[in-house]
Protein backbone atom coordinates (compact mmCIF):
# COMPACT_ATOMS: atom_id res chain seq x y z
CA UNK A 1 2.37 12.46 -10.19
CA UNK A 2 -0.51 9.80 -10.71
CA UNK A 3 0.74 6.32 -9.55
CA UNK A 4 0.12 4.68 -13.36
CA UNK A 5 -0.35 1.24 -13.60
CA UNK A 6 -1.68 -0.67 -16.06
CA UNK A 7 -2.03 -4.93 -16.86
CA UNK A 8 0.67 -5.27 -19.41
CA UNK A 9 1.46 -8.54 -21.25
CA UNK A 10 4.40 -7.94 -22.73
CA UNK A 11 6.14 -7.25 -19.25
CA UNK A 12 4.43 -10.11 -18.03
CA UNK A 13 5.96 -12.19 -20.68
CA UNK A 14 9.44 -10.28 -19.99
CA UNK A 15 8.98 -11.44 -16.39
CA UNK A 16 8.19 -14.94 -16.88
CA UNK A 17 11.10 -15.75 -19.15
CA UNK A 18 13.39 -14.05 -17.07
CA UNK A 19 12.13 -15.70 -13.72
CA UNK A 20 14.06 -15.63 -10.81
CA UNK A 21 15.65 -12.72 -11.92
CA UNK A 22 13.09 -10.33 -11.87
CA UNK A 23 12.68 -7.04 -10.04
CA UNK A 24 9.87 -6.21 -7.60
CA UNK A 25 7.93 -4.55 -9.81
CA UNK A 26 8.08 -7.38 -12.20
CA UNK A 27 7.43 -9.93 -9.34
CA UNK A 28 4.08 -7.88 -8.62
CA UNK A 29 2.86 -7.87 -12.50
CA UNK A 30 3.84 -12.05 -12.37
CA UNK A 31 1.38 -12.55 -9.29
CA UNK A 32 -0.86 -10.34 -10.81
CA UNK A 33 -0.94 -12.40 -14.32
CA UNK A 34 -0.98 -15.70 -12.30
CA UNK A 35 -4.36 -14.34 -10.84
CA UNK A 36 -5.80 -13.78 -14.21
CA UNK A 37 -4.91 -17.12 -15.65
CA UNK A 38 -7.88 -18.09 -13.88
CA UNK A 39 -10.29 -15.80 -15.56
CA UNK A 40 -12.97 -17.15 -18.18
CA UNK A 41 -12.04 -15.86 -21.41
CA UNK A 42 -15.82 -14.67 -22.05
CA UNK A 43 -15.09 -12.34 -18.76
CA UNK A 44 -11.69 -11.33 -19.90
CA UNK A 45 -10.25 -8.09 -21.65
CA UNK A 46 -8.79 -8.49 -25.34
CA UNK A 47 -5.18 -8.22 -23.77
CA UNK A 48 -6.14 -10.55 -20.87
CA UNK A 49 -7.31 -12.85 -23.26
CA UNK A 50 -3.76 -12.31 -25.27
CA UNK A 51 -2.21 -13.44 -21.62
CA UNK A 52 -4.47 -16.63 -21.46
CA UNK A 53 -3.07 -18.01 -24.46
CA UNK A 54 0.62 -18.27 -22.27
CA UNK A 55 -0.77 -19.17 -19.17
CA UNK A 56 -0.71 -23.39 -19.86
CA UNK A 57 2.95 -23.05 -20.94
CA UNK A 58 3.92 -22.01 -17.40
CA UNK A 59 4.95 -23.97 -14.59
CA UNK A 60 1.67 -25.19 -12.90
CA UNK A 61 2.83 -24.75 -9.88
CA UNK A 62 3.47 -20.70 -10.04
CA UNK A 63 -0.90 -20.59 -10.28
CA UNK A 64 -1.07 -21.71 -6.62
CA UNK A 65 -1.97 -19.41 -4.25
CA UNK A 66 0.80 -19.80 -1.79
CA UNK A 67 3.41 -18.94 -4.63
CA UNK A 68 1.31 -15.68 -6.17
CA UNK A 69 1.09 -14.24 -2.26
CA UNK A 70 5.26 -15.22 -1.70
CA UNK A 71 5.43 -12.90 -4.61
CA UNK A 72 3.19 -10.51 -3.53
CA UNK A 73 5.51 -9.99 -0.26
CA UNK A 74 8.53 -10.06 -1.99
CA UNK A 75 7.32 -7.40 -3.94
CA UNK A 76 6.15 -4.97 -1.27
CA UNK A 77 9.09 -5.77 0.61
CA UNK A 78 11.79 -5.29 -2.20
CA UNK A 79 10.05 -2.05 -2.44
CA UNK A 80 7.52 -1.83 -5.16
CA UNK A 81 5.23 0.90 -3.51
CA UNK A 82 1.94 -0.62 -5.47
CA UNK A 83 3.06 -4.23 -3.42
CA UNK A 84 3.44 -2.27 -0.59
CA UNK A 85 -0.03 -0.43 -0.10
CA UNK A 86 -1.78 -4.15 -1.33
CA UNK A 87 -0.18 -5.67 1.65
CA UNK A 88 -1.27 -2.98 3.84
CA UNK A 89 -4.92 -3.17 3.05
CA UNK A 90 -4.83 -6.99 3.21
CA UNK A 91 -3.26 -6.88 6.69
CA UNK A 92 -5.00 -3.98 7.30
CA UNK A 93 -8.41 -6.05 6.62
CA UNK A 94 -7.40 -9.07 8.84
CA UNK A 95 -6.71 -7.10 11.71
CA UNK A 96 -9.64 -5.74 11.61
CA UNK A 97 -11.47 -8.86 11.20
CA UNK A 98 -9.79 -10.52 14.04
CA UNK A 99 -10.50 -7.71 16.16
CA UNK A 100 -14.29 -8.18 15.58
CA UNK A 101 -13.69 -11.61 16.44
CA UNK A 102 -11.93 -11.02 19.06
CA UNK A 103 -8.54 -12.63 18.18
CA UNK A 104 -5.48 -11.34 18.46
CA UNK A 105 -4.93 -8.18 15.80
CA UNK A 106 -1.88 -6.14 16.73
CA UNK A 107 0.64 -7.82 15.18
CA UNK A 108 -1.26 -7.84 11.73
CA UNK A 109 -1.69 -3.77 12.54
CA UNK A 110 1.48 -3.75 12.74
CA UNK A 111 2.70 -5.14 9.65
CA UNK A 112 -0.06 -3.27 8.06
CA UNK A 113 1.69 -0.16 9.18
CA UNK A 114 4.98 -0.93 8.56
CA UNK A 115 3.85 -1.32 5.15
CA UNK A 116 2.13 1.36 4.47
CA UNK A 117 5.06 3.70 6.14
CA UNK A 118 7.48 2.15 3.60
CA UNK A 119 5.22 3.40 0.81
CA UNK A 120 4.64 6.58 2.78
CA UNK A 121 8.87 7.05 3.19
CA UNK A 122 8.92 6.76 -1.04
CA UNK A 123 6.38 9.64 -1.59
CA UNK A 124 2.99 7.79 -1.87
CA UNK A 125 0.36 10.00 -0.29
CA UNK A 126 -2.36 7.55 0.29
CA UNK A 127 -0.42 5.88 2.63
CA UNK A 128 0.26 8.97 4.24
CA UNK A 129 -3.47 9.33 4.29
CA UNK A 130 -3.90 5.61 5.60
CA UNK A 131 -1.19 5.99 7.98
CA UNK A 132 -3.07 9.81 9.43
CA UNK A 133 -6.25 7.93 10.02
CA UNK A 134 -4.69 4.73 12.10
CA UNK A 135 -2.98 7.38 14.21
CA UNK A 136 -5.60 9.02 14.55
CA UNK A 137 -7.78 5.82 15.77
CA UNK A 138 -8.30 5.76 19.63
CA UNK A 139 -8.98 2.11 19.22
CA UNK A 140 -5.88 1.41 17.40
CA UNK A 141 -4.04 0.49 20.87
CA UNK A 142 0.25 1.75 20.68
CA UNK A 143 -0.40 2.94 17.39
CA UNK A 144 -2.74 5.12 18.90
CA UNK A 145 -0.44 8.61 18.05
CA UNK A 146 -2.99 11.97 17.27
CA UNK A 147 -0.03 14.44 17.74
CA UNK A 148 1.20 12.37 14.23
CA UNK A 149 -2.13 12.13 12.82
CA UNK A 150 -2.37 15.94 13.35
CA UNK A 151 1.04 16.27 11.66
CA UNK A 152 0.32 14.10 8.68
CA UNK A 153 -2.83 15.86 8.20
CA UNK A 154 -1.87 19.07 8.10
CA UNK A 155 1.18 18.44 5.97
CA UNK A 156 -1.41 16.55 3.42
CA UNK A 157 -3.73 19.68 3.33
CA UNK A 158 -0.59 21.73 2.53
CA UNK A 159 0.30 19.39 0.00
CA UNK A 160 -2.78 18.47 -1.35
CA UNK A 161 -5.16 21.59 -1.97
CA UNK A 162 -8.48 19.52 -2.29
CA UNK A 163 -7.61 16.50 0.55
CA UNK A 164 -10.67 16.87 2.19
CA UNK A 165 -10.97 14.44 5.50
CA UNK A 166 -13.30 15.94 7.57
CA UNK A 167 -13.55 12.45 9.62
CA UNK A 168 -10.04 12.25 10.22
CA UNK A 169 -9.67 16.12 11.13
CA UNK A 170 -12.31 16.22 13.36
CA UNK A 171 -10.52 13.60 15.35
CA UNK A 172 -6.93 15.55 16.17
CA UNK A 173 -9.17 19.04 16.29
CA UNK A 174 -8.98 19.34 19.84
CA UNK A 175 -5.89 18.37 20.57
CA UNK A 176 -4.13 20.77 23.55
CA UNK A 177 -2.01 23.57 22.24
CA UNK A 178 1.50 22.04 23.21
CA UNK A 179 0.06 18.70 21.65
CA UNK A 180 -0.20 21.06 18.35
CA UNK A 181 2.83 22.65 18.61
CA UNK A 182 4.66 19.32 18.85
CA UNK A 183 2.92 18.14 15.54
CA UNK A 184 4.11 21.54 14.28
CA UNK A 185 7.62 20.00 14.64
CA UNK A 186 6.66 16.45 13.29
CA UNK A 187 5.28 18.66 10.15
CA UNK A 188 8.32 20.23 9.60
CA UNK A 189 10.53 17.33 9.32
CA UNK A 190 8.12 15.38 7.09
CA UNK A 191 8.45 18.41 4.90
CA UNK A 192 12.06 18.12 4.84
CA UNK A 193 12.32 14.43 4.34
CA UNK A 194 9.83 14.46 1.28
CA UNK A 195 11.53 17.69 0.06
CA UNK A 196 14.41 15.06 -0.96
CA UNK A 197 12.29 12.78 -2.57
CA UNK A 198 12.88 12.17 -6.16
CA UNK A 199 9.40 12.35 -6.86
CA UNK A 200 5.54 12.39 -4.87
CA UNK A 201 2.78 9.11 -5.96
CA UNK A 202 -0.47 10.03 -6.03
């Protein structure tokens, strides 16, 4: 099923009056609203604009930066698969950037990955996806795993009748047989493991 998620103010209000008690999903929708307190009201949507009018009776302090990313992380790592791919791609992004710069990257890979494979391990395909192509990456040092790219691709193409990565398959094509056979395996038991998922994200 489609991953739907939409800017709602009356769970934003929910989540402000009910502050610290909130879930992970509401913790993501908070930083999210925090962000948009900042937006000109000529640039803003009719319900963003409804969302302005409550932004000056909250704490000033919860529109700083350092408090909407602490919520961000909470979020993704309470669980809330949205907060979870966000993280990725941010971490994602500054690995990559200090790479180019040549600064130290692995450690933001990592916690890229770990991210995304904690959206991956609740069903969300496009970390799968994400996940296939840093495997799949001969630059991407340890992580650096095509026998699991290979897997993750082929169990996406099963899954998935139009995922289409020619990039990404050209990449673990040529693999040795007992290299294929192994992701064989690795296919299997993703199979099994998402077979008891309550539900896929797409």
């Amino acid at each position: 099923m489609p991953f739907d998620y939409a800017f709602d103010v009356a769970k934003l209000l929910d989540a402000a009056a009910a502050w610290p008690d909130i879930d992970a999903e509401a913790m993501y929708r908070l930083a999210e609203g925090m962000e948009r307190c900042a937006l000109p009201p000529s640039q803003a949507t009719e319900e963003e604009r409804l969302w302005l009018t409550h932004c000056q009776e909250l704490p000033a302090a919860w529109r700083q930066k350092t408090f909407i990313q602490q919520l961000k992380v909470a979020s993704a790592d309470q669980g809330f698969i949205l907060g979870q791919l966000m993280q990725g791609f941010m971490l994602s992004y500054q690995a990559d950037s200090a790479r180019f710069e040549g600064r130290d990257w692995a450690a933001l890979q990592a916690k890229a990955i770990s991210y995304f494979q904690a959206a991956a391990d609740q069903g969300a395909l496009m970390a799968l996806a994400v996940l296939a192509n840093a495997y799949a990456d001969p630059n991407n040092g340890e992580y650096y795993q095509p026998v699991r790219a290979l897997a993750y691709t082929r169990f996406l193409k099963a899954l998935v009748p139009d995922f289409s990565a020619p990039g990404l398959e050209s990449r673990v094509a040529d693999l040795p047989y007992y290299d294929k056979d192994e992701a064989a395996e690795q296919q299997r038991a993703l199979e099994d493991a998402w077979l008891q998922l309550p539900q896929l994200w797409r």
